[in-house]
PDB file of N, CA and C in Angstrom:
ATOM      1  N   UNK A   1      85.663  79.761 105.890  1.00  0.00           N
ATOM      2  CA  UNK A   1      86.992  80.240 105.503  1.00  0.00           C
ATOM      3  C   UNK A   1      86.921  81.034 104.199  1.00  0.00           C
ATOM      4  N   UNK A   2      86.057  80.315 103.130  1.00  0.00           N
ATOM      5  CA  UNK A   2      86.009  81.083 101.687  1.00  0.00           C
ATOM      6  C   UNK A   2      85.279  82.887 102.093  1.00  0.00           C
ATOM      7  N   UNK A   3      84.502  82.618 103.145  1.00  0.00           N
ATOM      8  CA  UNK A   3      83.835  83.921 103.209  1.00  0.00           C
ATOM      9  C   UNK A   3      84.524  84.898 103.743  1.00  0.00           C
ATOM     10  N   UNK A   4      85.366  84.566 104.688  1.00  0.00           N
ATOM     11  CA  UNK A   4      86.258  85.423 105.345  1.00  0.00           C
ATOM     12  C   UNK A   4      87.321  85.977 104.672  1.00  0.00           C
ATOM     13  N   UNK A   5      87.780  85.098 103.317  1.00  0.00           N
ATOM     14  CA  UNK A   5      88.726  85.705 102.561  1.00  0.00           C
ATOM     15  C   UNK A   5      88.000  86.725 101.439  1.00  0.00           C
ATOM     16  N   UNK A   6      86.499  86.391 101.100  1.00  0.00           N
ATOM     17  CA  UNK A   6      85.998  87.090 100.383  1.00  0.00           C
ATOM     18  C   UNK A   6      85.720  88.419 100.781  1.00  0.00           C
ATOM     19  N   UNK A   7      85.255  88.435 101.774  1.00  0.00           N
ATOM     20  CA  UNK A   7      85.200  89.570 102.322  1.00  0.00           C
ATOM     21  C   UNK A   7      86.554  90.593 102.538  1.00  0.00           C
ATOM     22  N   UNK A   8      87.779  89.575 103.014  1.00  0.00           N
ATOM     23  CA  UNK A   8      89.069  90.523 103.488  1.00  0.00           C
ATOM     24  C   UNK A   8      89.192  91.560 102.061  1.00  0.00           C
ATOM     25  N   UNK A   9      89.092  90.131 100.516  1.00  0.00           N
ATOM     26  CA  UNK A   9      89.323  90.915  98.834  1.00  0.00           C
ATOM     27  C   UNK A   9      88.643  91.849  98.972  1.00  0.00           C
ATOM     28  N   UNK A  10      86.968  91.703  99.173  1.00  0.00           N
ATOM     29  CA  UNK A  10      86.255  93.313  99.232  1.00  0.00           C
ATOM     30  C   UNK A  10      86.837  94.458 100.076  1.00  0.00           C
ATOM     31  N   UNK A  11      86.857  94.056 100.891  1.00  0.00           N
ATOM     32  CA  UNK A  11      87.629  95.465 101.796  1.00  0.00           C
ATOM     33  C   UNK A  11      88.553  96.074 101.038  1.00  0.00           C
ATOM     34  N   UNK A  12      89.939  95.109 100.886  1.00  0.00           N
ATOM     35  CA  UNK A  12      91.222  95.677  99.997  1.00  0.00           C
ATOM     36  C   UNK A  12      90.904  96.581  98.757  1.00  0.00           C
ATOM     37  N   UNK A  13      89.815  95.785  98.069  1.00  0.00           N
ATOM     38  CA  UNK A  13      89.423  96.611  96.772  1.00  0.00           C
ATOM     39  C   UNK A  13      88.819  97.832  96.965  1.00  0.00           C
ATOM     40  N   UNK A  14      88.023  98.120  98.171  1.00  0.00           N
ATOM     41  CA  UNK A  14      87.588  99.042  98.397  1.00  0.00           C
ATOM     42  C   UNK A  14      88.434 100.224  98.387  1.00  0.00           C
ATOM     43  N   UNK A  15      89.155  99.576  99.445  1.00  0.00           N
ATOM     44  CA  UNK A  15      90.182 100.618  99.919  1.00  0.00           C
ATOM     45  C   UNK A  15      91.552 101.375  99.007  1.00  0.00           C
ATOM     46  N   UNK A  16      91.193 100.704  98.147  1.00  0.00           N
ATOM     47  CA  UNK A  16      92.753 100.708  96.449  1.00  0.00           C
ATOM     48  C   UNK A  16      91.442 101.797  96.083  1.00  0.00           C
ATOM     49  N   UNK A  17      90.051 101.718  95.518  1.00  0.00           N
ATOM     50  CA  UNK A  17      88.871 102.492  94.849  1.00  0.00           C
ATOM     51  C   UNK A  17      89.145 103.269  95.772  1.00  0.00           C
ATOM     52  N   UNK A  18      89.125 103.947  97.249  1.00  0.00           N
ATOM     53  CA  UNK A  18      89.299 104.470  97.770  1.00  0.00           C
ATOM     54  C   UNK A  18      90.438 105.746  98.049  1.00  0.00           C
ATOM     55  N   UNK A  19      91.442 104.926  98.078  1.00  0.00           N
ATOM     56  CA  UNK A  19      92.956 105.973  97.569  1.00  0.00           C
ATOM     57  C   UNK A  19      92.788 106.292  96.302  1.00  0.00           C
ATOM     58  N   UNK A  20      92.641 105.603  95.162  1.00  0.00           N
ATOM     59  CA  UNK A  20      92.393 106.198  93.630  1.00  0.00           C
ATOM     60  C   UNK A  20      91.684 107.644  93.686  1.00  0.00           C
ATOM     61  N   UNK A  21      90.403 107.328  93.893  1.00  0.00           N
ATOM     62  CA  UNK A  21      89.429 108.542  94.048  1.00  0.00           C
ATOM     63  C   UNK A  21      89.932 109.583  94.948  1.00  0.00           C
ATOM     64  N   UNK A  22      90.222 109.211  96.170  1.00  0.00           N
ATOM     65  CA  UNK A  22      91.026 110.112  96.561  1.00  0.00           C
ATOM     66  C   UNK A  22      92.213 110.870  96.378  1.00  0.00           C
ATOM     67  N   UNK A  23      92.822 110.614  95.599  1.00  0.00           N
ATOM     68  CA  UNK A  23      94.308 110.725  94.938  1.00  0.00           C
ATOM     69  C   UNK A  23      93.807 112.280  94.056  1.00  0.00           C
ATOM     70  N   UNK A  24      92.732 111.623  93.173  1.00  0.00           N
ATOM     71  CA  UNK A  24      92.597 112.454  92.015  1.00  0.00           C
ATOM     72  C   UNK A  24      91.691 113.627  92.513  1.00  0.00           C
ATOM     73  N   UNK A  25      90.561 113.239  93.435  1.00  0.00           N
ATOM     74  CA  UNK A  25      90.074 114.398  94.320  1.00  0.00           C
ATOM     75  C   UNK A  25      91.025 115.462  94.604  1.00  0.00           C
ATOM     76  N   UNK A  26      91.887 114.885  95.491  1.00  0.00           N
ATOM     77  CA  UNK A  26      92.557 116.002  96.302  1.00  0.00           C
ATOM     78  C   UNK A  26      93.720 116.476  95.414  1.00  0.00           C
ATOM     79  N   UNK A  27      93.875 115.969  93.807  1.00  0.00           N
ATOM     80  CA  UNK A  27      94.702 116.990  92.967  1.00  0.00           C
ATOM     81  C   UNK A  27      93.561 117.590  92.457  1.00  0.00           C
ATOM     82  N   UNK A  28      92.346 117.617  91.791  1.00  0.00           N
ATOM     83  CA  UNK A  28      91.308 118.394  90.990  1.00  0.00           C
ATOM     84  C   UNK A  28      91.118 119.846  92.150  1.00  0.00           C
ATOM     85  N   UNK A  29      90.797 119.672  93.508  1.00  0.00           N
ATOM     86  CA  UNK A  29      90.505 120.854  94.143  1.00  0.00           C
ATOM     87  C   UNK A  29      91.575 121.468  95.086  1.00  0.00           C
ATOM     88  N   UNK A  30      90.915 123.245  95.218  1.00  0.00           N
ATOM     89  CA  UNK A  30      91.842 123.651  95.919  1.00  0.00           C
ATOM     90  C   UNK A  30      91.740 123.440  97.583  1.00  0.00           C
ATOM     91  N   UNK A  31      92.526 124.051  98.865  1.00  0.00           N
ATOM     92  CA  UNK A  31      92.399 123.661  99.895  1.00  0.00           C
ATOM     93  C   UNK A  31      91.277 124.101 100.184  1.00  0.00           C
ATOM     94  N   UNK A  32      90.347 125.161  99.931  1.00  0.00           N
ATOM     95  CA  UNK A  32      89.122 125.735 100.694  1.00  0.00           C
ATOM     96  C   UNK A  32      88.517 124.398 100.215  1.00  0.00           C
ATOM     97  N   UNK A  33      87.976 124.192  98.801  1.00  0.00           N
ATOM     98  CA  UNK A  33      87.214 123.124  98.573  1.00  0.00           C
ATOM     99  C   UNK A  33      87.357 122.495  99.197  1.00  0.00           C
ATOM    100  N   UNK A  34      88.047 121.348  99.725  1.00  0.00           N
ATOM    101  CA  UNK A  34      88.757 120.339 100.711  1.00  0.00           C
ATOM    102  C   UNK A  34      88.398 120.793 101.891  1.00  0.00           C
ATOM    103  N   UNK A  35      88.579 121.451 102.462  1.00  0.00           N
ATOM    104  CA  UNK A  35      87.721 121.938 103.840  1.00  0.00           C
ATOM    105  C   UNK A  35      86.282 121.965 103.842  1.00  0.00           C
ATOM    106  N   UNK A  36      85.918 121.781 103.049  1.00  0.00           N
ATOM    107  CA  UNK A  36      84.206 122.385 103.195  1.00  0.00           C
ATOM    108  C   UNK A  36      83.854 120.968 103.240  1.00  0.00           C
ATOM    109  N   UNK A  37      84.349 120.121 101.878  1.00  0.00           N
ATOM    110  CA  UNK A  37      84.241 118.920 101.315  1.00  0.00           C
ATOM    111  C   UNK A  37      84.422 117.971 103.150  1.00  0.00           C
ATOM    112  N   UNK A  38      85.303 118.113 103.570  1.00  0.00           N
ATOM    113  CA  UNK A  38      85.722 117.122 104.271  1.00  0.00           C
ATOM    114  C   UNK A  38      84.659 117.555 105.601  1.00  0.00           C
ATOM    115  N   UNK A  39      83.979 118.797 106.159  1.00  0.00           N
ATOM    116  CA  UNK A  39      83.400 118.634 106.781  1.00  0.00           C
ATOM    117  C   UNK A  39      81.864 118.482 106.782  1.00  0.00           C
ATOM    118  N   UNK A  40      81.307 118.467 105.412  1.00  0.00           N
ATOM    119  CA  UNK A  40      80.532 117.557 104.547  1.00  0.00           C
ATOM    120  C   UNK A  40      80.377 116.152 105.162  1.00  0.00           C
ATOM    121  N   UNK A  41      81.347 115.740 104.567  1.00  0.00           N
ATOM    122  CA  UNK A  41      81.908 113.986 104.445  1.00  0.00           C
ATOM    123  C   UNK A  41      81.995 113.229 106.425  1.00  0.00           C
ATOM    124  N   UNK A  42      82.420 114.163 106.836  1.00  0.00           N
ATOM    125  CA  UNK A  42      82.732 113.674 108.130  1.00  0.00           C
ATOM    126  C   UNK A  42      81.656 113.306 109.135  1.00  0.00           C
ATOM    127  N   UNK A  43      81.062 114.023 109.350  1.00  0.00           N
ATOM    128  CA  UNK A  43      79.569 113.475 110.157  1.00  0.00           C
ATOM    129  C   UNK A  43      79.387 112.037 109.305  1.00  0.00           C
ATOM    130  N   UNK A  44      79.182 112.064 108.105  1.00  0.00           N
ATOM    131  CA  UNK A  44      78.208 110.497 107.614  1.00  0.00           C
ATOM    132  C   UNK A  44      79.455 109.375 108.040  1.00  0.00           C
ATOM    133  N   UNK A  45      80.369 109.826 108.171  1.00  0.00           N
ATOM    134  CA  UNK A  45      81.353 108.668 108.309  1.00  0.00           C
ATOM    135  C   UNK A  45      81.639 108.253 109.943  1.00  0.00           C
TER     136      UNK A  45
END
């Protein structure tokens, strides 16, 4: 039970680090950047 909740906290935290970084990403660049960026990113994911 302790592991299953530990794990659910990691995910959540991830995912909060996740929108953050993303938040500030996608105000720092413009849309071309973001296109290139995202089809970069997409295959590894």
């Amino acid at each position: 039970m302790k592991k299953k909740w530990l794990i659910i906290g990691v995910i959540i935290i991830l995912v909060i680090i996740a929108l953050f970084v993303g938040s500030r990403f996608l105000n720092k660049t413009d849309e071309e950047e973001l296109t290139e960026q995202n089809i970069k990113i997409t295959p590894q994911m």
